[in-house]
Protein backbone atom coordinates (compact mmCIF):
# COMPACT_ATOMS: atom_id res chain seq x y z
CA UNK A 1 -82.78 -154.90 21.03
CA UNK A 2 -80.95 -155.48 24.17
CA UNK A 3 -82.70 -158.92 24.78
CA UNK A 4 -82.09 -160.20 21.07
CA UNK A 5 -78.65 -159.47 21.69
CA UNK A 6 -78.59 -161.47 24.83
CA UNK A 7 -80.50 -164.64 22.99
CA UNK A 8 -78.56 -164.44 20.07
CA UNK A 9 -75.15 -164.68 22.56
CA UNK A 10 -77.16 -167.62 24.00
CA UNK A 11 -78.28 -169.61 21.05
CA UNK A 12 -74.87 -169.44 18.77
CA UNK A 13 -75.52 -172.62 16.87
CA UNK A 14 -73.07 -174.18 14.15
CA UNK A 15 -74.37 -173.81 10.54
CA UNK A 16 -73.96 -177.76 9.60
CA UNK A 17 -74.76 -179.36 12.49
CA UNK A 18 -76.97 -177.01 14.42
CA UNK A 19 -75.50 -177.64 17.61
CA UNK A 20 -74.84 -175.15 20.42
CA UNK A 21 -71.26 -174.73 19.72
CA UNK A 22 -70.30 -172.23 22.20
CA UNK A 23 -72.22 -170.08 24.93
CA UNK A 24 -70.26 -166.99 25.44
CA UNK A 25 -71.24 -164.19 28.07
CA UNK A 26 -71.93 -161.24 26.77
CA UNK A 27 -69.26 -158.74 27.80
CA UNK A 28 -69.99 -155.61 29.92
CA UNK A 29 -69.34 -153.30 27.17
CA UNK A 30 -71.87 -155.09 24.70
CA UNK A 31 -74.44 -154.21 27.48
CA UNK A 32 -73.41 -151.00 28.24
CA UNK A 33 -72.98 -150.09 24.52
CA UNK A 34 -76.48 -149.16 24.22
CA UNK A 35 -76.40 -146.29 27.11
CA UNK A 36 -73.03 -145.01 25.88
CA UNK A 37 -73.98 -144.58 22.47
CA UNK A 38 -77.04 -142.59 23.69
CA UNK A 39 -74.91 -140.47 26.00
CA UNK A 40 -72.01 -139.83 22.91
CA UNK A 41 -74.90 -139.26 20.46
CA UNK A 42 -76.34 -136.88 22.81
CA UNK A 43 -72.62 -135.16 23.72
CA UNK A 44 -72.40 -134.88 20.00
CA UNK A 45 -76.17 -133.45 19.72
CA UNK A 46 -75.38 -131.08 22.24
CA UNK A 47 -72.05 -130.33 20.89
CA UNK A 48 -73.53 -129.68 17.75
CA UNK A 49 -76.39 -127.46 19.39
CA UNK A 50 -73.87 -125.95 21.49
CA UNK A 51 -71.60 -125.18 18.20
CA UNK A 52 -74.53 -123.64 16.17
CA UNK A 53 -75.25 -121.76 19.09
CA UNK A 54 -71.72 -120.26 19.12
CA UNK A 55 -72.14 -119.96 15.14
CA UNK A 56 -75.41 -118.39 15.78
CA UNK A 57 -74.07 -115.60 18.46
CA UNK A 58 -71.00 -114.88 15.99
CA UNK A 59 -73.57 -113.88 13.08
CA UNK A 60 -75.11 -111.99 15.49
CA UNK A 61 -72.14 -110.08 16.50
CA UNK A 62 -71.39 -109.88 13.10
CA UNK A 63 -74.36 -108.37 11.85
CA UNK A 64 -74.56 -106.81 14.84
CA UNK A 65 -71.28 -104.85 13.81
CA UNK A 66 -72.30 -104.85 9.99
CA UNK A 67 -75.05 -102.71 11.03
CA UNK A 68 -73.61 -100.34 13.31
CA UNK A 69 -71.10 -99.95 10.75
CA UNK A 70 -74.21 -98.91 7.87
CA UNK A 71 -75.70 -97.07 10.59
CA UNK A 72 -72.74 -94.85 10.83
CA UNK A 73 -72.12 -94.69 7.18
CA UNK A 74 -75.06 -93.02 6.88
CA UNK A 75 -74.75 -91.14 9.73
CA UNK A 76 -71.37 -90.13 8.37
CA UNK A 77 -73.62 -89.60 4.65
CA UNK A 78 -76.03 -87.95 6.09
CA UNK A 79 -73.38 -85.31 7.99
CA UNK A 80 -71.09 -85.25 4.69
CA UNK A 81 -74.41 -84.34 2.57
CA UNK A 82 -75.56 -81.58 5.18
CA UNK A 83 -71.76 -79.54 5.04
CA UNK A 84 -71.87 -80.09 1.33
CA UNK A 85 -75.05 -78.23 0.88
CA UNK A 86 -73.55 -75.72 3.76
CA UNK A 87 -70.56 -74.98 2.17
CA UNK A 88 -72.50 -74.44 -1.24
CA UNK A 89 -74.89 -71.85 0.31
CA UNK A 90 -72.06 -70.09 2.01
CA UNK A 91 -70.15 -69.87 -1.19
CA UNK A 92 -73.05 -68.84 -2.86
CA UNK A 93 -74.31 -66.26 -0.49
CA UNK A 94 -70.25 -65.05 -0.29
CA UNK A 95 -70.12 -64.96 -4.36
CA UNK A 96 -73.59 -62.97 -4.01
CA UNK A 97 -72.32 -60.79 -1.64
CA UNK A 98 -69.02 -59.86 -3.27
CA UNK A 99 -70.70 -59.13 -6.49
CA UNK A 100 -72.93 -56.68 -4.32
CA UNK A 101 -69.93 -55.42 -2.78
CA UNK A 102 -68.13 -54.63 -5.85
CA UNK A 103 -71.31 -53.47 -7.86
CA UNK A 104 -72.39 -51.27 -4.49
CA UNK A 105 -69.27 -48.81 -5.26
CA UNK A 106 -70.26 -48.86 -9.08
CA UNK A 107 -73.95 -48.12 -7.77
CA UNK A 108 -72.94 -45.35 -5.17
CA UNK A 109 -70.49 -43.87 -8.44
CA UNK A 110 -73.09 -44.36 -10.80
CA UNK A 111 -75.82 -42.56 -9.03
CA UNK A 112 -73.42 -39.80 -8.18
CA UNK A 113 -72.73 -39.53 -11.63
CA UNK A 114 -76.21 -39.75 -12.72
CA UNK A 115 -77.29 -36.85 -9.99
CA UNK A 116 -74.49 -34.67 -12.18
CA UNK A 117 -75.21 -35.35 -15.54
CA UNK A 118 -79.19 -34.88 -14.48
CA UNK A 119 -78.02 -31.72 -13.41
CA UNK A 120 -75.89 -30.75 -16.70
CA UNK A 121 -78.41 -31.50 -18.47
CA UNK A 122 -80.93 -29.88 -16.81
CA UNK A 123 -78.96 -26.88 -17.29
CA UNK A 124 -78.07 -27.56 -21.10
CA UNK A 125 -81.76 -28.27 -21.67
CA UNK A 126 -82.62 -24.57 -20.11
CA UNK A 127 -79.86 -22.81 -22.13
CA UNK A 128 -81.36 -24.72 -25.39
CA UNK A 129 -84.88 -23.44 -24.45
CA UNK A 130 -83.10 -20.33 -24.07
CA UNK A 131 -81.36 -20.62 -27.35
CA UNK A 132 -84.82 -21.88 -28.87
CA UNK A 133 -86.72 -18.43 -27.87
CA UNK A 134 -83.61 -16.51 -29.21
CA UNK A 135 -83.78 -18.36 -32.72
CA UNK A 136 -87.58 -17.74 -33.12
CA UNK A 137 -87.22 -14.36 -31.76
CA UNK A 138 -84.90 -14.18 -34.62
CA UNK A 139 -86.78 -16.32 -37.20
CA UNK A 140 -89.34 -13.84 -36.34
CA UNK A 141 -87.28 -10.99 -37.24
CA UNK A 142 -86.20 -12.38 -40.56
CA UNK A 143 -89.16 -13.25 -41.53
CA UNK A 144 -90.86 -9.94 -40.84
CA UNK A 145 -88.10 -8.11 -43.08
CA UNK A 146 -88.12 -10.93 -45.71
CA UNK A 147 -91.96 -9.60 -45.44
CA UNK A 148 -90.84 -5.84 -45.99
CA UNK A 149 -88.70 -6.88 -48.68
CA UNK A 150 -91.34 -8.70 -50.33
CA UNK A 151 -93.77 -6.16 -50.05
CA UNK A 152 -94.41 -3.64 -53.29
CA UNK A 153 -93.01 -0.50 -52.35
CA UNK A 154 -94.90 2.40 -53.00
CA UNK A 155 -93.11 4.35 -55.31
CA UNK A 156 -93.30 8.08 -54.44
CA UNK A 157 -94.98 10.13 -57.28
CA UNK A 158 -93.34 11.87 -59.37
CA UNK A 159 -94.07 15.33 -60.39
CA UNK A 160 -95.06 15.55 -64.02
CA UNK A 161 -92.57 17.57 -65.96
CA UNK A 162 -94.01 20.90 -65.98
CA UNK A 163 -93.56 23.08 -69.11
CA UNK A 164 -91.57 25.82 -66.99
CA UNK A 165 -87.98 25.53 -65.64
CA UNK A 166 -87.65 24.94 -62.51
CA UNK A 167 -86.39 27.94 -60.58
CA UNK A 168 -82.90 28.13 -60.13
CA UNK A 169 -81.72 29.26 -56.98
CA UNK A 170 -78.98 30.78 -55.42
C-alpha cells in the first residue's frame, strides 16, 4: 500500500493532456501515517481491552457484593426462621405449662376432694346397708304378722248349752 502511494505521488498526470504535471514528495507524515495508525488503533484496542477489563472487574465486584449481600440474607432468613420457631416452642411449652400449673392445684383439690367424698360415701353406703338389714328385718316382721293376721284363727269351742244352770256362786 505504501509503494502505490509512493508511485501514485510519482506519476500525478493531468487528465487532458496526460502529462506529468507535478512531482511532489511525499511528506513525512504520509509515510509515517501507516505506523501511527497501527500504534492509535492499537492504543485504542488496548484502551478498549483495558476498559472492558475495568468493566469486567466492576461486575465482578458487583456481583461479588450482590452475593455476599444474598448470602447474608439468608443467613439473616435462616437465623430469623430458627428464633421464630424458638420463640413458638417456648410459648407453647410456657402456655402448656401454665395450664398444668393452674390445673395442678385443681388436680391436688380435686383428688383431695375425691379421697373425702370416697370416704362419705363409703360411710353412707355402710349406714344404707345398715338401714337395708333393718328394713328387711322389718319387712320380715310385717310380713310374719300380716301372716298371723291372715291365718284362720281357731275359734275356741264352745260348750254346748247344757240343760242345767250353771252354778251360781258366791
Amino acid at each position: 500500500m505504501f509503494w502505490k502511494k509512493l508511485r501514485g505521488f510519482a506519476t500525478l498526470r493531468d487528465a487532458n493532456t496526460q502529462e506529468i504535471t507535478a512531482f511532489r514528495l511525499p511528506q513525512i507524515d504520509w509515510i509515517v501515517f501507516p505506523f501511527d495508525t497501527i500504534v492509535d488503533e492499537a492504543a485504542r484496542v488496548a484502551e478498549a481491552i483495558q476498559h472492558n477489563v475495568d468493566d469486567w472487574k466492576a461486575e465482578l465486584t458487583k456481583s461479588r457484593q450482590t452475593l455476599l449481600e444474598h448470602s447474608a440474607a439468608r443467613a439473616a432468613q435462616s437465623g430469623a426462621r430458627l428464633v421464630l420457631w424458638t420463640q413458638l416452642v417456648v410459648t407453647a411449652f410456657s402456655i402448656a405449662l401454665v395450664v398444668v400449673g393452674i390445673q395442678a392445684t385443681d388436680w391436688v383439690t380435686k383428688r383431695q376432694e375425691f379421697e373425702v367424698t370416697k370416704v362419705k360415701l363409703e360411710a353412707t353406703s355402710a349406714e344404707l346397708e345398715h338401714q337395708r338389714g333393718e328394713n328387711r328385718t322389718a319387712r320380715a316382721r310385717i310380713y310374719e304378722l300380716e301372716q298371723k293376721l291372715r291365718a284362720p284363727t281357731p275359734v275356741p269351742a264352745q260348750p254346748t248349752p247344757s240343760k242345767t244352770r250353771p252354778s251360781r256362786s258366791p
